[in-house]
Protein backbone atom coordinates (compact mmCIF):
# COMPACT_ATOMS: atom_id res chain seq x y z
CA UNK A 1 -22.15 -1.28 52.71
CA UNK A 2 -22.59 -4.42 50.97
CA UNK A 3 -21.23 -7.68 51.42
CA UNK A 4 -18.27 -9.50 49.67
CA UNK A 5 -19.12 -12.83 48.47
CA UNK A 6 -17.62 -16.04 49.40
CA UNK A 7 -15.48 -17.27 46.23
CA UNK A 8 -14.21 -19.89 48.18
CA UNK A 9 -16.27 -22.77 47.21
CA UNK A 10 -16.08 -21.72 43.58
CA UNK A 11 -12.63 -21.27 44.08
CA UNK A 12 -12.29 -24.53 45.23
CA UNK A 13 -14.36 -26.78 42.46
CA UNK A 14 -12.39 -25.12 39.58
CA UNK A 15 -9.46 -26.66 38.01
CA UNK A 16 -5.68 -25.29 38.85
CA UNK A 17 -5.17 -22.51 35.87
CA UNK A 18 -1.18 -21.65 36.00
CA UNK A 19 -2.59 -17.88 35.58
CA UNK A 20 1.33 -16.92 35.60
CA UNK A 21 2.26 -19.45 33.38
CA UNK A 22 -0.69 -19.53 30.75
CA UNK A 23 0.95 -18.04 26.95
CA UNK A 24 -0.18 -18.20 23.75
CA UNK A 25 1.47 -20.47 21.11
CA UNK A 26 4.71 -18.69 20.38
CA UNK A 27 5.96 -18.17 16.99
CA UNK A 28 8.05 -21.44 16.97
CA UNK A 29 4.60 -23.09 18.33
CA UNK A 30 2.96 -21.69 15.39
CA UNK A 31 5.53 -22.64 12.94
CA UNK A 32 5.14 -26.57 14.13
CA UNK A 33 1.16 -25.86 14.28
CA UNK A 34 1.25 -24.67 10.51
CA UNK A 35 4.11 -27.59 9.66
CA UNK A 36 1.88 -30.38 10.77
CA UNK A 37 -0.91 -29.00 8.84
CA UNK A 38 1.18 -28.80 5.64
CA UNK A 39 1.99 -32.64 6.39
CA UNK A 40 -1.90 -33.28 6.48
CA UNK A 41 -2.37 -32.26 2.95
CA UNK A 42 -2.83 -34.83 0.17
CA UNK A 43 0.75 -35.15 -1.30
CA UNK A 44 -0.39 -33.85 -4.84
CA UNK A 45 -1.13 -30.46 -3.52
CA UNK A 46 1.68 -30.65 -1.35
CA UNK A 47 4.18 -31.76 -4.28
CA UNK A 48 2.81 -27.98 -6.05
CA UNK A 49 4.07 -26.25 -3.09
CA UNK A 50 7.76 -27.56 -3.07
CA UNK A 51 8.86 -24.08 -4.03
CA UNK A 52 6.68 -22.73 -1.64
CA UNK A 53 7.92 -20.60 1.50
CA UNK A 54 5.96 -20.24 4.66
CA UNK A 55 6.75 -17.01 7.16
CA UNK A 56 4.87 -17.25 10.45
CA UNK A 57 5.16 -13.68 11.58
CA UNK A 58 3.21 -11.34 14.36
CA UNK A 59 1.25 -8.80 12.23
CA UNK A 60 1.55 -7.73 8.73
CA UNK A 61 3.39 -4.76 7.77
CA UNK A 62 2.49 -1.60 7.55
CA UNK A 63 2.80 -1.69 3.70
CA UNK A 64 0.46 -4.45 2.73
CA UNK A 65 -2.32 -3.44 5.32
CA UNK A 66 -2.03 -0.18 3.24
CA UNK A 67 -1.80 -1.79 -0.01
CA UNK A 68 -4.83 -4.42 1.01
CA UNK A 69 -7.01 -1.53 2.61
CA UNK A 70 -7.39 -3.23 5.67
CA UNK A 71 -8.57 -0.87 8.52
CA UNK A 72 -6.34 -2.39 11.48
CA UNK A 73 -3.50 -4.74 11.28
CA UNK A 74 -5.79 -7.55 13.14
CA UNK A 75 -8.05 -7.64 9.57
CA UNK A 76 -5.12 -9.62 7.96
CA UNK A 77 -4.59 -13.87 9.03
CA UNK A 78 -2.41 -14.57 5.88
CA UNK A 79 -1.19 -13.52 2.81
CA UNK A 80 0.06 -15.24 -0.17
CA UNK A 81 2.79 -13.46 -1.95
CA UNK A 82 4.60 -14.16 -5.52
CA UNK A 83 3.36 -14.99 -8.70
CA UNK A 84 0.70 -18.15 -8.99
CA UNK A 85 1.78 -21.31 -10.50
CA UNK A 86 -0.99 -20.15 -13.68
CA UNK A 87 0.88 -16.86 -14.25
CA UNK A 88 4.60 -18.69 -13.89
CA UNK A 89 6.52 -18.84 -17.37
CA UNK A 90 8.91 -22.16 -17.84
CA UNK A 91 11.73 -21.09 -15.63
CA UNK A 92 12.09 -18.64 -12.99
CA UNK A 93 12.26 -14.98 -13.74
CA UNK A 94 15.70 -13.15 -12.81
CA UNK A 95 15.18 -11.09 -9.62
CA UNK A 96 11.62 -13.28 -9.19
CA UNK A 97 11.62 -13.72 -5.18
CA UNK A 98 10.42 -17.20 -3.86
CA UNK A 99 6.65 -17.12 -3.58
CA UNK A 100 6.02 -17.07 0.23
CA UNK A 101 2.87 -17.76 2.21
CA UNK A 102 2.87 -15.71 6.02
CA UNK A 103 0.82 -16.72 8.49
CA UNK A 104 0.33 -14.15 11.27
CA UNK A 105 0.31 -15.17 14.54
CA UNK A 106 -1.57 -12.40 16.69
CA UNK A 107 -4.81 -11.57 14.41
CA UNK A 108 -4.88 -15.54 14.43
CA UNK A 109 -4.70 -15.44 17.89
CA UNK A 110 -7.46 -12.70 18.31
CA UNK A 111 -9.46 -14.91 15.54
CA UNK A 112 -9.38 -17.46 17.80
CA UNK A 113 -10.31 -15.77 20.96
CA UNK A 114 -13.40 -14.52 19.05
CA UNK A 115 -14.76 -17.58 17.33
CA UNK A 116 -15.37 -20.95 18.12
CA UNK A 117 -13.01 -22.60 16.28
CA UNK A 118 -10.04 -24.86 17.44
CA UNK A 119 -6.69 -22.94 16.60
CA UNK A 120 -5.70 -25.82 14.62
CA UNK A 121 -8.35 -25.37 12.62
CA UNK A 122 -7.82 -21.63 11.99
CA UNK A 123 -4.10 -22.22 10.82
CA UNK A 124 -5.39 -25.52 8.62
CA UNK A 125 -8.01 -22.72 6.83
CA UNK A 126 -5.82 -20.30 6.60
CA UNK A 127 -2.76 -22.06 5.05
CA UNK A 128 -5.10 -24.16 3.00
CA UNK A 129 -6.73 -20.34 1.60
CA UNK A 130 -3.29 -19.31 0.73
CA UNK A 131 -2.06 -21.79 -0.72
CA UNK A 132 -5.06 -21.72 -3.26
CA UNK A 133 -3.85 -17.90 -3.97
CA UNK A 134 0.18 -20.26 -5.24
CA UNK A 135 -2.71 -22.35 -7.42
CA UNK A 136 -4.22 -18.96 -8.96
CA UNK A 137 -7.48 -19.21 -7.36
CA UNK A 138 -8.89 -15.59 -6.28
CA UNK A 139 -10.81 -15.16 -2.60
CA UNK A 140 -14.39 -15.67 -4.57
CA UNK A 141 -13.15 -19.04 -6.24
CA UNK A 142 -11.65 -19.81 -2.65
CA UNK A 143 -15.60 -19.11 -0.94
CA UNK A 144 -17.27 -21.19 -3.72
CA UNK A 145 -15.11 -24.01 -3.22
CA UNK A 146 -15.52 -23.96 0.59
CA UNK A 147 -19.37 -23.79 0.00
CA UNK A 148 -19.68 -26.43 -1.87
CA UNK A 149 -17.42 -28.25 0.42
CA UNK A 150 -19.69 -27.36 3.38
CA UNK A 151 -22.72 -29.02 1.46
């Protein structure tokens, strides 16, 4: 039979982890999280989005993974949803719902636990990405623009 090994020195070097107390960011957490990033923007882009809603949320629904073809629920960080600021008339359309940006919380979580990226960082990219769908921008304009910014 083989021997157990003695954890206790290891045990002993490595920081105190609350393993009963460790969570991830709640939705309230994430709402603050995605807040403060919104207040980092430059306040032109920010003065665009004054009509803007943001929804932090768990997953998407069942509905727009359908409609987006996305093969698991976890495929889907954010969504932008309304009609552009290009493709706006004058004045807002009767019935037109406000255009909303949702941020969902556990495929950003599983992002995050997969890549190393601060979760900060995730949200920032994420919100920043939707927000560029309220300016008109489609995913490939998005990916050049973050290209060129990476140069």
């Amino acid at each position: 039979m083989g021997s157990v090994p003695d954890t206790r020195a290891a045990a002993e070097a490595a920081p105190d982890i609350d393993w009963d107390g460790a969570r991830a960011p709640s939705i309230e957490a994430f709402e603050v999280m995605a807040q403060a990033a919104f207040d980092r923007l430059p306040d032109e882009f920010r003065a665009l989005c004054s009509d803007v809603i943001f929804n932090v949320t768990e997953f998407p629904e069942d509905d727009v993974c359908k409609e987006l073809e996305a093969e698991s629920p976890f495929d889907i960080l954010g969504l932008f949803t309304g009609i552009g600021l290009p493709q706006q008339g004058y004045g807002p359309q009767t019935g037109q719902l406000p255009n909303t940006i949702h941020l969902y919380r556990r495929p950003i979580l599983d992002y995050r636990a997969e890549h190393d990226e601060s979760l900060g960082h995730i949200v920032t990219h994420v919100l920043v990405h939707e927000i560029g769908h309220h300016f008109g921008f489609s995913d490939e304009d998005l990916e050049a623009i973050e290209q060129a910014a990476d140069r």
